[in-house]
Protein backbone atom coordinates (compact mmCIF):
# COMPACT_ATOMS: atom_id res chain seq x y z
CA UNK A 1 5.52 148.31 179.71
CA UNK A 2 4.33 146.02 177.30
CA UNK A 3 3.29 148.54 174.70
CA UNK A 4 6.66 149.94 174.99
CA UNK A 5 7.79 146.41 173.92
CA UNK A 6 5.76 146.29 171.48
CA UNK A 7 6.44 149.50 169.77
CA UNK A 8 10.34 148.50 170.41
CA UNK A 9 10.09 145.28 168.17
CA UNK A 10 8.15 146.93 165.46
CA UNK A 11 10.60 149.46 165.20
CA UNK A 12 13.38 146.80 164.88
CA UNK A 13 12.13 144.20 162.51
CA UNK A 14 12.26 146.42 160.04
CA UNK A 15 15.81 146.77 160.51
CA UNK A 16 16.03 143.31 160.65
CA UNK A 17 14.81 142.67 157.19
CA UNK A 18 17.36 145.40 156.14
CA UNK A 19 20.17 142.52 156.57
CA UNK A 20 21.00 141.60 152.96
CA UNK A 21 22.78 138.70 151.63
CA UNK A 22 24.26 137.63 148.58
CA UNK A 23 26.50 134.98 146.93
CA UNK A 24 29.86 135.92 146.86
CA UNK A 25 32.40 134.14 144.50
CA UNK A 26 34.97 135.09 142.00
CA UNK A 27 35.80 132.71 138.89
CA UNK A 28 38.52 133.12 135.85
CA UNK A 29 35.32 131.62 133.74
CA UNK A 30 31.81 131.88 132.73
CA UNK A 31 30.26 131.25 135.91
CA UNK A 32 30.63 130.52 139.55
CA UNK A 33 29.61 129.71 143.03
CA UNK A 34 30.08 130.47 146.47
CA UNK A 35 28.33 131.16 149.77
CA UNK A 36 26.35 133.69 150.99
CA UNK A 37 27.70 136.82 152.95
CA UNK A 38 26.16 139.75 154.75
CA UNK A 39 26.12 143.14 152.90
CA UNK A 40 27.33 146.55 153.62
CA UNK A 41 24.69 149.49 154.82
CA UNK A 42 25.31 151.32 151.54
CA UNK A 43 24.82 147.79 149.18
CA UNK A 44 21.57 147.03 148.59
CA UNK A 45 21.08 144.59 145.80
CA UNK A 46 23.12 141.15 144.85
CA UNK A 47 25.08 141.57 141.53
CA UNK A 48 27.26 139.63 139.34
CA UNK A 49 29.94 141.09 137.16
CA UNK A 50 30.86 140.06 133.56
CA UNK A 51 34.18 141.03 132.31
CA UNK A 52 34.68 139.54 128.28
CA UNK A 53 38.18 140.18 126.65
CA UNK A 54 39.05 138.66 123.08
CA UNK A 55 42.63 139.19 122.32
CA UNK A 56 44.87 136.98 120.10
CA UNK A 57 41.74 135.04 118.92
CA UNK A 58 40.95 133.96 122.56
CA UNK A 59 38.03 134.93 124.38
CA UNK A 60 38.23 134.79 128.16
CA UNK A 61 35.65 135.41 130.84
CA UNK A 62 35.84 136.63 134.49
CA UNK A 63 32.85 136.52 136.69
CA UNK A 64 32.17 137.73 140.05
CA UNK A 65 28.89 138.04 142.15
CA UNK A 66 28.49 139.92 145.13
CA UNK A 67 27.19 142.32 147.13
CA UNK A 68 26.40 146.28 145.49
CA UNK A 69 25.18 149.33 145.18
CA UNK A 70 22.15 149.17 142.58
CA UNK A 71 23.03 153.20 141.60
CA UNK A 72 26.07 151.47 139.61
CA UNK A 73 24.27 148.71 138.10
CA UNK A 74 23.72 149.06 134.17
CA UNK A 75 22.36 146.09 132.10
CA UNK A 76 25.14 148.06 129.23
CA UNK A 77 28.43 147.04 128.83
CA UNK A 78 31.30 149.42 128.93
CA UNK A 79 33.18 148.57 126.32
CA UNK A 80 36.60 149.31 124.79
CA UNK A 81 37.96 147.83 121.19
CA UNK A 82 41.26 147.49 120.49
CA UNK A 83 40.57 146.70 116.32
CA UNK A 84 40.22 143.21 114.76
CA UNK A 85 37.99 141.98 116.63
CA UNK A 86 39.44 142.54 120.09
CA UNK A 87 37.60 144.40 122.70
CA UNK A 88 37.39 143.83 126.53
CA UNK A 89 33.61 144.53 128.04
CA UNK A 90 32.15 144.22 131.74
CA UNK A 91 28.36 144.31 132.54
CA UNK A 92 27.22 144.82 136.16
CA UNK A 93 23.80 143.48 136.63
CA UNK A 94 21.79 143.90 139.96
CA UNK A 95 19.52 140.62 140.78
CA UNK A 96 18.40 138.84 143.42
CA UNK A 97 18.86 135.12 143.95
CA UNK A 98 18.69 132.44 140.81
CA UNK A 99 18.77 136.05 138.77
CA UNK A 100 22.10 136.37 138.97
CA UNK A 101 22.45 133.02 137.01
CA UNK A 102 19.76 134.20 134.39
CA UNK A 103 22.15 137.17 133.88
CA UNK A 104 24.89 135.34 132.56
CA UNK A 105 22.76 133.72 129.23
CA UNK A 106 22.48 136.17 126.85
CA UNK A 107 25.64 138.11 125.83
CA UNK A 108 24.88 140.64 123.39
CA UNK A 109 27.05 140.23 120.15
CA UNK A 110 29.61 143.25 119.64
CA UNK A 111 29.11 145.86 116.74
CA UNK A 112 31.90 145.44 114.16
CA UNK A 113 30.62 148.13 111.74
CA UNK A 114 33.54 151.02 111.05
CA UNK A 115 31.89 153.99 111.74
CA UNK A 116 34.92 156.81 110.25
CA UNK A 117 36.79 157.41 113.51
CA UNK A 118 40.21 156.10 114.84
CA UNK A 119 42.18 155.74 117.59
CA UNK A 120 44.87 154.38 119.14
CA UNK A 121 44.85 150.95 120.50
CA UNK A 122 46.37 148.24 122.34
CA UNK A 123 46.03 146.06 125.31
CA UNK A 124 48.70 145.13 128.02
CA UNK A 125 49.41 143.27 131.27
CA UNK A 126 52.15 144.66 133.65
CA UNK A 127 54.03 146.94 131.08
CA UNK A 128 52.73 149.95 128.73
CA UNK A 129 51.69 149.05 124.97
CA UNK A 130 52.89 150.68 122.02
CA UNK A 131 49.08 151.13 120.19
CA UNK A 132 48.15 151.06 116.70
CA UNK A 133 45.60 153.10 115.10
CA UNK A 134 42.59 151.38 114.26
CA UNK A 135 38.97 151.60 112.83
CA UNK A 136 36.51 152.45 115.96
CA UNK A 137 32.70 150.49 115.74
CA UNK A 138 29.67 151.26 116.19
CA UNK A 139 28.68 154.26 118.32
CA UNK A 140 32.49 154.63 119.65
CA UNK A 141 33.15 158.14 119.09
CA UNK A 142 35.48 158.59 122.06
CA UNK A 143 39.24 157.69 122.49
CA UNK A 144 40.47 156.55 126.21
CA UNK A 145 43.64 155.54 127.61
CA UNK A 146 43.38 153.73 130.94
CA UNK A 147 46.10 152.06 133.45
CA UNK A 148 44.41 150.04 136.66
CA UNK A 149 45.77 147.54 138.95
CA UNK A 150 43.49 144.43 139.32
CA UNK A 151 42.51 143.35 142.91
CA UNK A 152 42.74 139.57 141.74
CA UNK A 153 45.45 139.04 139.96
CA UNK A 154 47.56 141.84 141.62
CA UNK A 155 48.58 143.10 137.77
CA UNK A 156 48.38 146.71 136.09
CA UNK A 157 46.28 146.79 133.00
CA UNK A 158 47.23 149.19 130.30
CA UNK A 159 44.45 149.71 128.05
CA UNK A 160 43.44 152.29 124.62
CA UNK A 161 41.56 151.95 122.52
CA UNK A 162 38.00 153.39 121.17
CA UNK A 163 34.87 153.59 123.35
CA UNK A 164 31.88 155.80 123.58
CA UNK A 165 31.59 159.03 125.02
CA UNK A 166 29.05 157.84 128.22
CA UNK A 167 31.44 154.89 129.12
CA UNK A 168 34.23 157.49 129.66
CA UNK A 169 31.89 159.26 131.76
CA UNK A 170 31.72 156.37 133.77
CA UNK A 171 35.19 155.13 133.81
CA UNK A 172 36.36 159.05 134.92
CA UNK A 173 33.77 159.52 137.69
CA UNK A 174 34.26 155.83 138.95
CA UNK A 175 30.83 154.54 138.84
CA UNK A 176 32.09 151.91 136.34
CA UNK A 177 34.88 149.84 135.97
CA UNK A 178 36.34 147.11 133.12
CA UNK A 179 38.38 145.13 136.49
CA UNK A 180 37.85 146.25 139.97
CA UNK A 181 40.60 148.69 140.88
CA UNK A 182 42.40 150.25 144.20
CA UNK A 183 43.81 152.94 141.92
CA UNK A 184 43.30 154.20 138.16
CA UNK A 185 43.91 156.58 135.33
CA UNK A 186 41.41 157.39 132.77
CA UNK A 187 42.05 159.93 130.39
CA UNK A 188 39.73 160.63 127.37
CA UNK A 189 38.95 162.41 124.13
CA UNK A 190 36.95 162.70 120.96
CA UNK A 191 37.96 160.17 118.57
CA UNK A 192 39.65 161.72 115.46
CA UNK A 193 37.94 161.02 112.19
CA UNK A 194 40.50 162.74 110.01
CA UNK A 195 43.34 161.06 111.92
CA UNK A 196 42.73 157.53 109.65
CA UNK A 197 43.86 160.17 106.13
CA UNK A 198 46.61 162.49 108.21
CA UNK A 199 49.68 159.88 107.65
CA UNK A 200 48.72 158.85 103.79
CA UNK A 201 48.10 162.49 103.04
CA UNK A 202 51.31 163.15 104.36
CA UNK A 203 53.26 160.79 102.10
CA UNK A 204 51.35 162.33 99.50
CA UNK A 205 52.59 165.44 99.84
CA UNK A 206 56.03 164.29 99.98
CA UNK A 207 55.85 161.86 96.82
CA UNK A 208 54.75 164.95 95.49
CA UNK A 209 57.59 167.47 96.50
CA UNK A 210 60.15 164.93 96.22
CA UNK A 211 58.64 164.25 92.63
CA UNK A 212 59.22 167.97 91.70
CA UNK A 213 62.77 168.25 92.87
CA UNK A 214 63.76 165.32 90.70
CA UNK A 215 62.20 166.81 87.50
């Protein structure tokens, strides 16, 4: 009897030790705090999310730490730029206690280098944009077009703009996210590096016509 006991408890404690938990909060800024709650049997690592968005010459952070799955952690951001220097990024770190915290000092500065492709661009809350073309950075190469509805704020998002061709990956398959969603649309394609000439060379080639009918 007793060894049965004891071969009961060493199979539970194990289990035991499975129980995870994690501080769970969610702030409109650069940190926050909250209390610690139990996690799911398919999250098994505390995380904290870090969503950036400079628009209008205002840059605004959201923050939330919680409990996750550590197959959709990435210490990237995904990124998307809108041109001018307006972009909206999220990170999702995995950590464990006073790393969460740790993950929120270093912000990585974003690549403003025109690298030859465009796309269109623009960034919206409850209504579709009407999107400019602009210059794409960096190692964009990829043009998406997303609409989400925010958990928090209970708002769709319309978003285009240039990215790169992994963080559509992610966005299409779902294992990354710029705002937590119930529902999405992600569509995506290479960015188009003759699309920045196709308008001027157009006008162009009617100066030029309309120049020959008038001689």
């Amino acid at each position: 009897m007793n060894t049965l006991l004891v071969l009961f408890l060493c199979t539970l404690l194990p289990t035991l030790g499975a129980f995870l938990e994690c501080e769970t909060c969610f702030a409109t800024s650069s940190n926050c705090t909250g209390g610690l709650e139990f996690c799911e049997d398919d999250e098994n690592t505390c995380a904290i999310g870090i969503t950036e968005k400079s628009q209008g010459g205002k840059i605004e952070f959201t923050v939330e730490k919680g409990c996750y799955s550590s197959e959709n952690c990435t210490s990237r951001w995904t990124l998307v730029t809108f041109g001018q220097g307006e972009f909206i990024r999220k990170s999702a770190n995995c950590c464990m206690e006073e790393n969460c915290s740790a993950a929120l000092s270093h912000l990585p500065p974003v690549n403003t280098t025109a690298n030859g492709k465009r796309c269109p661009a623009c960034y919206s809350l409850s209504k579709p944009c009407s999107p400019a073309v602009v210059n794409c950075t960096g190692s964009e190469n990829y043009c998406v077009d997303l609409m989400t509805y925010t958990l928090h704020t209970e708002k769709s998002i319309y978003v285009k703009g240039c990215t790169t061709e992994s963080t559509c990956a992610g966005l299409q398959t779902g294992m990354w996210n710029i705002v937590d969603t119930d529902d999405k649309k992600v569509d995506c394609r290479p960015a188009d590096q003759s699309s920045a000439l196709s308008g001027s060379l157009l006008s162009s080639i009617f100066g030029f016509l309309l120049f020959i009918v008038l001689l």
